[in-house]
C-alpha atoms as a PDB file:
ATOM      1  CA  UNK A   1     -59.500  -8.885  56.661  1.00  0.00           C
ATOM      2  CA  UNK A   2     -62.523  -9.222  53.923  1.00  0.00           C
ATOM      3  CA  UNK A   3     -63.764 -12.673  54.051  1.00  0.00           C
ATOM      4  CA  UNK A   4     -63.494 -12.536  49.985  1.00  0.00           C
ATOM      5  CA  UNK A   5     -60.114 -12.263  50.868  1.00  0.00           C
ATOM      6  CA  UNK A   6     -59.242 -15.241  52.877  1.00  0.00           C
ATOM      7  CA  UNK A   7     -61.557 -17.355  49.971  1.00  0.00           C
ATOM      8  CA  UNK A   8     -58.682 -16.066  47.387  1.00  0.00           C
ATOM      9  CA  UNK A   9     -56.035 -17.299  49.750  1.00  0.00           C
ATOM     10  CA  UNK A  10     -57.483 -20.457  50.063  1.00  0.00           C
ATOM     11  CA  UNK A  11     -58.257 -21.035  46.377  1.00  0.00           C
ATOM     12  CA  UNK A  12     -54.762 -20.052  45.752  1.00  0.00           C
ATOM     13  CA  UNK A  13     -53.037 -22.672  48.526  1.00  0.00           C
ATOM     14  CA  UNK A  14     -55.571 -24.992  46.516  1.00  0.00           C
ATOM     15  CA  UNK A  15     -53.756 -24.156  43.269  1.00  0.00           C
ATOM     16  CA  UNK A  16     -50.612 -24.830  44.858  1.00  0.00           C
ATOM     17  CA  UNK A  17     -51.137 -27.860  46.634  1.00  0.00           C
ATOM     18  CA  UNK A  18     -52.735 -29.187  42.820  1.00  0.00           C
ATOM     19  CA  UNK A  19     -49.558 -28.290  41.150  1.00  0.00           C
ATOM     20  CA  UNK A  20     -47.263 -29.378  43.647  1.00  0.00           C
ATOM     21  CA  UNK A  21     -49.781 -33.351  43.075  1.00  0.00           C
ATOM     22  CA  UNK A  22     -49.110 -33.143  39.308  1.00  0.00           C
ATOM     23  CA  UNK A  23     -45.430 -32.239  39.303  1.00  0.00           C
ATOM     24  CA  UNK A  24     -44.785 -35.050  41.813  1.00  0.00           C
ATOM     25  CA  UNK A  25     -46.588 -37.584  39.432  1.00  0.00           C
ATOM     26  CA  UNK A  26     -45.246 -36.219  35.986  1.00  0.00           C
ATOM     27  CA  UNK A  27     -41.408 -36.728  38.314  1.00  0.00           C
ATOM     28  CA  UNK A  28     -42.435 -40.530  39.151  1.00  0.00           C
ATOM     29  CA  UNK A  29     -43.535 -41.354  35.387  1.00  0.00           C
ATOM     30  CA  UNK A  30     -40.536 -39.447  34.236  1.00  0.00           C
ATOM     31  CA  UNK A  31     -38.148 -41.964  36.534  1.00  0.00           C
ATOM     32  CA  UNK A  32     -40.526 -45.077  35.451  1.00  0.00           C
ATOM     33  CA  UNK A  33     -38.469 -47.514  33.364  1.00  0.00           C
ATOM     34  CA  UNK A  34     -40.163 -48.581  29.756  1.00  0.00           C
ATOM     35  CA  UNK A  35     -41.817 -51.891  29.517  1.00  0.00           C
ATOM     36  CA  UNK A  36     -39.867 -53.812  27.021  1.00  0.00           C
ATOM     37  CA  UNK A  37     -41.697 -57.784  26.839  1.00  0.00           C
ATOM     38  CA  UNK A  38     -43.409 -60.262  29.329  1.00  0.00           C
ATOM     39  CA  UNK A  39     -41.456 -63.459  30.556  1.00  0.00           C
ATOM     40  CA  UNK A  40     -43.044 -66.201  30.061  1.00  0.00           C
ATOM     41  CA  UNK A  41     -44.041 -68.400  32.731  1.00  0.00           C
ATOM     42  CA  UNK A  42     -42.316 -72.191  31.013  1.00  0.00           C
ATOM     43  CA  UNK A  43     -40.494 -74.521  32.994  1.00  0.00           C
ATOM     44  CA  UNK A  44     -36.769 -75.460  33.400  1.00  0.00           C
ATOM     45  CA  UNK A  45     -34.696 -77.354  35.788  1.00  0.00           C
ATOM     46  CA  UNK A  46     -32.522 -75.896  38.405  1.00  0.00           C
ATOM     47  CA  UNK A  47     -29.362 -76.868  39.460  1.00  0.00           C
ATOM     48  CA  UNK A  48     -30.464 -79.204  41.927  1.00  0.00           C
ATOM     49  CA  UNK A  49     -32.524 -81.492  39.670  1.00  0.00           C
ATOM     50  CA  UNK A  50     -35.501 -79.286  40.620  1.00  0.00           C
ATOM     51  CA  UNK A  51     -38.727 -78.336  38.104  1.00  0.00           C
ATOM     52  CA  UNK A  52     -38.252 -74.202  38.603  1.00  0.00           C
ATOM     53  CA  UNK A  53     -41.216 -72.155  36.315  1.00  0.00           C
ATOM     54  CA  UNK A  54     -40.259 -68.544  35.863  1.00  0.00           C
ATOM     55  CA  UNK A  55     -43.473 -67.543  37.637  1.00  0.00           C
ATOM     56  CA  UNK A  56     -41.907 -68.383  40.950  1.00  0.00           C
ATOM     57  CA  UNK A  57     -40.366 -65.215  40.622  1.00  0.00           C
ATOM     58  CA  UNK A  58     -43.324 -63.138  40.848  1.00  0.00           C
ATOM     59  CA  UNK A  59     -43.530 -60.611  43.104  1.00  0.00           C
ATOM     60  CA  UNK A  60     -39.819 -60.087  43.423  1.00  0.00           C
ATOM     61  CA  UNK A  61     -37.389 -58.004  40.703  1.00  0.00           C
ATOM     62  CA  UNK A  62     -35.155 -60.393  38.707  1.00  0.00           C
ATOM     63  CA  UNK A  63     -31.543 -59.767  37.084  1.00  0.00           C
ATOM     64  CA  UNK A  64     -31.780 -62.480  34.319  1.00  0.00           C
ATOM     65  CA  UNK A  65     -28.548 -63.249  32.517  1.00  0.00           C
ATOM     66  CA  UNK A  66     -28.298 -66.007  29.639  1.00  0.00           C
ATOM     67  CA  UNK A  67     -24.414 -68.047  29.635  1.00  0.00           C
ATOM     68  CA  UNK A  68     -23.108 -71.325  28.687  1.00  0.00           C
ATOM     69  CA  UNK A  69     -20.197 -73.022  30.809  1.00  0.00           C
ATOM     70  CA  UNK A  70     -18.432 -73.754  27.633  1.00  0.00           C
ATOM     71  CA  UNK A  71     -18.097 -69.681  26.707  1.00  0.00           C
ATOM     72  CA  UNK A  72     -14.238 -68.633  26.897  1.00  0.00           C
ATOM     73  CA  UNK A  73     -14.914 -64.789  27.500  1.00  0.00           C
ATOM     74  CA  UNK A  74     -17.950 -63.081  27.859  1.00  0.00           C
ATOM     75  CA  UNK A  75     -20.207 -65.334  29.991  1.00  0.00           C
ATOM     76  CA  UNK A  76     -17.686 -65.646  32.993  1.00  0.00           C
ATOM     77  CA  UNK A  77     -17.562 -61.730  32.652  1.00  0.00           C
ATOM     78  CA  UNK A  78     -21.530 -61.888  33.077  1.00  0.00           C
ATOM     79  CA  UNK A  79     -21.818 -63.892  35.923  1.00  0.00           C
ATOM     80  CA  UNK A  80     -19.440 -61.766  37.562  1.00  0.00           C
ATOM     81  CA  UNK A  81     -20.883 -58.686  36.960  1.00  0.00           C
ATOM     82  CA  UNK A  82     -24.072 -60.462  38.113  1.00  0.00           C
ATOM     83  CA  UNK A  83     -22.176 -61.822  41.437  1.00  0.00           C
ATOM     84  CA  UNK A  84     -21.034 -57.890  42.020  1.00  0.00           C
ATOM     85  CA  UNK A  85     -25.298 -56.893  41.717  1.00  0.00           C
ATOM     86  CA  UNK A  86     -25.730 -60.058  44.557  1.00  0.00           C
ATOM     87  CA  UNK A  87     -23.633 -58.693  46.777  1.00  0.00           C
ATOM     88  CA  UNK A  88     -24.515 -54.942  46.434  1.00  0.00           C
ATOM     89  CA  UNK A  89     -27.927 -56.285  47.095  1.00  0.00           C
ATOM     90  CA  UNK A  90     -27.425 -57.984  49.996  1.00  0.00           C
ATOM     91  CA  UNK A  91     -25.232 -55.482  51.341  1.00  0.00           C
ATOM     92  CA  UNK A  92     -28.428 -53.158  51.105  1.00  0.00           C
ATOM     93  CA  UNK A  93     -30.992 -55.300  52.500  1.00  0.00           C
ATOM     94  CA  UNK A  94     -32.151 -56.309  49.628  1.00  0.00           C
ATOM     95  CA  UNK A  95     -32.259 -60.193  49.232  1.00  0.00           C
ATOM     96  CA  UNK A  96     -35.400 -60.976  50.150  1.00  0.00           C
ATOM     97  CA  UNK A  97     -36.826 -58.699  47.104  1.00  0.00           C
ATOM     98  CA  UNK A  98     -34.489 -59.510  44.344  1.00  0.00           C
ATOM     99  CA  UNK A  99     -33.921 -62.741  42.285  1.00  0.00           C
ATOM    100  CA  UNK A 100     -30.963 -64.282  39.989  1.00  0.00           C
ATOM    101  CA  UNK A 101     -31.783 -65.919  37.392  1.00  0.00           C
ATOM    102  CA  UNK A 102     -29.085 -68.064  35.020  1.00  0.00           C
ATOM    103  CA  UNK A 103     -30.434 -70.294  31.852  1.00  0.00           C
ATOM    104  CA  UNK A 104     -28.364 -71.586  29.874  1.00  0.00           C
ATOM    105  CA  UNK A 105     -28.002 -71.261  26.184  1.00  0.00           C
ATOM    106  CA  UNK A 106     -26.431 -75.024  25.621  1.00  0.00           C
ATOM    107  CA  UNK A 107     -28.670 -77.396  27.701  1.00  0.00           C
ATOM    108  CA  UNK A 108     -27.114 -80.698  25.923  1.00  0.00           C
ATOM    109  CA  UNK A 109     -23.604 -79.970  27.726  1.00  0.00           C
ATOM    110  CA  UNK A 110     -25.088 -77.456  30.350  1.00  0.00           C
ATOM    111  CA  UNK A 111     -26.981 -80.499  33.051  1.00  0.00           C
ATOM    112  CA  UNK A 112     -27.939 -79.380  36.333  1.00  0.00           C
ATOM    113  CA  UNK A 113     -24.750 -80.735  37.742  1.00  0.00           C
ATOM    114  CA  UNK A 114     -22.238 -78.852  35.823  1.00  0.00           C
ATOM    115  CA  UNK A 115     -24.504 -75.879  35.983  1.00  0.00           C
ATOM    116  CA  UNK A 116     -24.147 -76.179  39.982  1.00  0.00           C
ATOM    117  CA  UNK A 117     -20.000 -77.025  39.724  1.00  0.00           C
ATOM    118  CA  UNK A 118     -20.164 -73.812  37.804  1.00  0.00           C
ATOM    119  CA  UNK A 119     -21.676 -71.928  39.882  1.00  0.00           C
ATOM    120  CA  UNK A 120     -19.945 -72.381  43.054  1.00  0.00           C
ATOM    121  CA  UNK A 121     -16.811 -72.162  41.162  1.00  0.00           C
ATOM    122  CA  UNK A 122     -17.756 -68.411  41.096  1.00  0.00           C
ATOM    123  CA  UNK A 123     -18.921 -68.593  44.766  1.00  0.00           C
ATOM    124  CA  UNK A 124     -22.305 -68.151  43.935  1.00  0.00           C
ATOM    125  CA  UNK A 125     -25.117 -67.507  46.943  1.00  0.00           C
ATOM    126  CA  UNK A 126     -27.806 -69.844  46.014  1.00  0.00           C
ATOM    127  CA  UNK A 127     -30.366 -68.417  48.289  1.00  0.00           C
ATOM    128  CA  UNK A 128     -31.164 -65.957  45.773  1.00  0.00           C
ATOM    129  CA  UNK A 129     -30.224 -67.355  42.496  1.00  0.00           C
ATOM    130  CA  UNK A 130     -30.879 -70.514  40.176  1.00  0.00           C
ATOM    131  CA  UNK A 131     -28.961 -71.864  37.287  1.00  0.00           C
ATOM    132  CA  UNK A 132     -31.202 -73.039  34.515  1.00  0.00           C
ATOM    133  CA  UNK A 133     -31.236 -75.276  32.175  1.00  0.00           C
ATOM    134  CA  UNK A 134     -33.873 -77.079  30.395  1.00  0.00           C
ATOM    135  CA  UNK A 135     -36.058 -78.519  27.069  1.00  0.00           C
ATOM    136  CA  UNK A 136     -33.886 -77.218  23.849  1.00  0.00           C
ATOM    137  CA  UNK A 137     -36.799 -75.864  22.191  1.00  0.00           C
ATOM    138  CA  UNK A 138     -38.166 -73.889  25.364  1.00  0.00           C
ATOM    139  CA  UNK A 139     -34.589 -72.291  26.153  1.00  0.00           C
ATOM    140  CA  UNK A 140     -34.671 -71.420  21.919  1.00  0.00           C
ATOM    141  CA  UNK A 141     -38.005 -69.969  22.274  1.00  0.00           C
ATOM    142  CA  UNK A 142     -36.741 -67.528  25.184  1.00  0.00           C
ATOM    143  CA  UNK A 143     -33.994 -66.250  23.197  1.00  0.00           C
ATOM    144  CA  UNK A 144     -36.731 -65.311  20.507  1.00  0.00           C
ATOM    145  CA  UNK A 145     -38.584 -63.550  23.298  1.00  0.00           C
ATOM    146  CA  UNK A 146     -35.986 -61.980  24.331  1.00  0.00           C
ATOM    147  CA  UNK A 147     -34.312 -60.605  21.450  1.00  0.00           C
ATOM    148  CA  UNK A 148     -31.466 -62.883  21.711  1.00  0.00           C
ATOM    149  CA  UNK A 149     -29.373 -63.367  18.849  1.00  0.00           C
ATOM    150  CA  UNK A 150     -27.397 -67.021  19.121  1.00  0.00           C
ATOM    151  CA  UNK A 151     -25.256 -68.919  16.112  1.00  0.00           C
ATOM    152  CA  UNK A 152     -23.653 -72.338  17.315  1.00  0.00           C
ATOM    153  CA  UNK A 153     -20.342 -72.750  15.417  1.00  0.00           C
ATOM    154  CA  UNK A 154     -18.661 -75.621  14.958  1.00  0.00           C
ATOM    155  CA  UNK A 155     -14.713 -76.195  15.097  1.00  0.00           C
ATOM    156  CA  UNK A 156     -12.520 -78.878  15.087  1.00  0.00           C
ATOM    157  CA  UNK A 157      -9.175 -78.513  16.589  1.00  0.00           C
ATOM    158  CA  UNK A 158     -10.062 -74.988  17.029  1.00  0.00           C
ATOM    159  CA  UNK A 159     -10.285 -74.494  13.250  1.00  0.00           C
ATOM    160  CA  UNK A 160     -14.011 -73.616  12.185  1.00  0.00           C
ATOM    161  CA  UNK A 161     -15.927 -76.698  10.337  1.00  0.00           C
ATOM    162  CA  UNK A 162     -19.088 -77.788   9.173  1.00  0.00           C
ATOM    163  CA  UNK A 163     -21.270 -80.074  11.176  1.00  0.00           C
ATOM    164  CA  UNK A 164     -21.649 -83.418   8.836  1.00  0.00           C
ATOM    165  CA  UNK A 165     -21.406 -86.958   9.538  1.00  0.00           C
ATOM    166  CA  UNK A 166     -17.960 -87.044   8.219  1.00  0.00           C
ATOM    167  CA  UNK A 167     -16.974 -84.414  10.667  1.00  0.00           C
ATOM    168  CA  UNK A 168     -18.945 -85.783  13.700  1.00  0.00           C
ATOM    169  CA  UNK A 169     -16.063 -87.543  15.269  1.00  0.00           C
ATOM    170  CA  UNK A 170     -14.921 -86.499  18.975  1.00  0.00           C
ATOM    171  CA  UNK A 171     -12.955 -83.761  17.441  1.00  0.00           C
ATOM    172  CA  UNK A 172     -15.814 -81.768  16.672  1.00  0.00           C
ATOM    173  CA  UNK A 173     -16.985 -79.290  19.342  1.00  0.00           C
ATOM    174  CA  UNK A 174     -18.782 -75.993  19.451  1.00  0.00           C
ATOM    175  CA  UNK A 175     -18.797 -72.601  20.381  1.00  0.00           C
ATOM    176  CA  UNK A 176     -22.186 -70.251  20.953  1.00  0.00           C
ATOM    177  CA  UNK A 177     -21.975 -66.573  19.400  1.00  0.00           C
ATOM    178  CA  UNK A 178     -25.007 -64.624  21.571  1.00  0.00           C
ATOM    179  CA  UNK A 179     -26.296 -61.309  22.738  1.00  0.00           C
ATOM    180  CA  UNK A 180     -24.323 -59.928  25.315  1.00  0.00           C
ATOM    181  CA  UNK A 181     -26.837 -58.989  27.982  1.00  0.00           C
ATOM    182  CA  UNK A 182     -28.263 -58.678  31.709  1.00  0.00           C
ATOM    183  CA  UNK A 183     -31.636 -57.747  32.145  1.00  0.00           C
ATOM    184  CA  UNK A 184     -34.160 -56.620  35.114  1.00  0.00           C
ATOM    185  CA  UNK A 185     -37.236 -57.928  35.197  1.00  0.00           C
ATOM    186  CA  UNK A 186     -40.205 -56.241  37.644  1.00  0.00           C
ATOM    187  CA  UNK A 187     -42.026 -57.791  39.907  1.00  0.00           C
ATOM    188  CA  UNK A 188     -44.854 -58.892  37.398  1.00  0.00           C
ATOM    189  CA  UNK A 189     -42.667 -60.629  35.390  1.00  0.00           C
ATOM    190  CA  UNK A 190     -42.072 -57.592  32.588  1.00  0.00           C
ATOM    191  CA  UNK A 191     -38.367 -56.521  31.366  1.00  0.00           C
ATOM    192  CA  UNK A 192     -37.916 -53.034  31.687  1.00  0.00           C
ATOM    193  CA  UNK A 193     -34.234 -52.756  31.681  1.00  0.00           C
ATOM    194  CA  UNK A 194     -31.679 -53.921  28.991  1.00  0.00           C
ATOM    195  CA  UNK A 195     -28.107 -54.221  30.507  1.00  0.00           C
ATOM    196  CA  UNK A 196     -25.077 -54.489  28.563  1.00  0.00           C
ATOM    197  CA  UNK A 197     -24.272 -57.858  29.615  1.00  0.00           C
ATOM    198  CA  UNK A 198     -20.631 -58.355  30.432  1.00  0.00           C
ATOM    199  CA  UNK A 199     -19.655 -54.726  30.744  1.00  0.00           C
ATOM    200  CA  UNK A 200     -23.062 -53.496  33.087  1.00  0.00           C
ATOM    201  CA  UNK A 201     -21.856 -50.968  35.236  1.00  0.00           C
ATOM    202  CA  UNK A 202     -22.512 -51.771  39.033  1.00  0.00           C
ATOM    203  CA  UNK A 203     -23.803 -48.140  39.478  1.00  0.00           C
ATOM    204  CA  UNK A 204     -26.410 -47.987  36.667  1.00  0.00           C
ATOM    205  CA  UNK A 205     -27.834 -51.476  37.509  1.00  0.00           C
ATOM    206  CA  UNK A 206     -28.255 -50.950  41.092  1.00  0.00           C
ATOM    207  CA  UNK A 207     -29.879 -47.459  40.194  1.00  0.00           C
ATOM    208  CA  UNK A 208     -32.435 -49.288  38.244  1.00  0.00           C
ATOM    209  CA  UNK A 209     -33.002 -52.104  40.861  1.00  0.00           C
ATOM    210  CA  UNK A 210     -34.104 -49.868  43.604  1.00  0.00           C
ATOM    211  CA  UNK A 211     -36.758 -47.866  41.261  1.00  0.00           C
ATOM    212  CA  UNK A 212     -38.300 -51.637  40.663  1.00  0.00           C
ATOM    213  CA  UNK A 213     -37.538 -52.711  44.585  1.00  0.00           C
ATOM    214  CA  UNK A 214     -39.924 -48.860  45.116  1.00  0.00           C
ATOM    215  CA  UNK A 215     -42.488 -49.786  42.772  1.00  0.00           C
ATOM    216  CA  UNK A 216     -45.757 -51.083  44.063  1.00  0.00           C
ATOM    217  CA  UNK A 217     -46.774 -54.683  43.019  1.00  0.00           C
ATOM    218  CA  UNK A 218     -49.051 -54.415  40.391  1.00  0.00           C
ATOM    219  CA  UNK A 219     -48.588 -50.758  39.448  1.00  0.00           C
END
């Protein structure tokens, strides 16, 4: 054969080979989930007594979930779908690379010690996970970064009432409207999935955790 025409063949496995480099990366952008907002790095207290900062979590994905221990319906469905992701992750090897994170939305009833009785209640594996609770105004500020949407309502007797002083008796008691939501955080501390909370399908979330377990740190 014409050397001209082994060049051509060449140049064309060259083409090839390109092509085949550039579908490849449009595929992995294409699978990429969207960067929604950064977590701040503020401190809370675990359920041991213990200062946690949310930058302890860096470098591992995180399935954050916001409750309170007073909720009567959707936060117990939360944690459980959140106990369900544990143990599909651990079934998978998976542990060591993703974190559970709890705060709560009511830290004036919500101390570390009913945080904990709550937890193991719902057989919780601490080894990857941390109740939080903490400073009022830092746990308000997260909901703002988050896009939470929370409205304390005030009953007495189970009827709905006003909070005044003549009202402030130990009848009164209160219930916390909020977002219902789970969501994955990456390994730099970025959301980039939005979970529907109490009614996250096992299937979709674990989906989503192994693209964040297979991206690089710092990508």
């Amino acid at each position: 054969m014409p050397r001209w025409f082994w060049l051509g063949v060449g140049i064309g496995l060259l083409f090839v080979a390109a092509a085949g480099a550039v579908k490849i990366a449009l595929d992995a952008r294409a699978e990429s989930l969207p960067v929604y907002m950064t977590i701040p790095d503020w401190p809370f207290t675990d359920q041991e007594g213990h200062t946690f900062w949310l930058g302890q979590t860096r470098g591992r994905v995180v399935v954050l979930g916001m409750i309170y221990t007073h909720c009567p319906d959707v936060c117990p469905l939360i944690t459980a779908r959140m106990r369900e992701i544990q143990q599909q992750v651990a079934t998978e090897g998976l542990s060591d690379q993703v974190f559970f994170v709890t705060i709560t939305f009511d830290p004036e009833r919500d101390t570390p010690e009913v945080l904990r009785r709550y937890a193991r209640a719902r057989r919780v594996d601490f080894t990857n996970w941390a109740f939080l609770t903490g400073d009022p105004s830092t746990i308000r500020h997260l909901t703002e970064v988050l896009g939470i949407y929370t409205e304390r309502v005030y009953v007495i007797n189970g009827t709905p009432a006003a909070a005044t002083p003549e009202t402030s008796g130990s009848e009164l008691t209160y219930f916390i409207n909020h977002t219902d939501r789970i969501f994955l955080v990456d390994r730099q501390g970025r959301v980039r999935a939005l979970l529907p909370g109490s009614r996250t399908e096992l299937k979709d979330a674990m989906e989503k955790i192994r693209r964040l377990v297979r991206e690089r740190s710092g990508a």
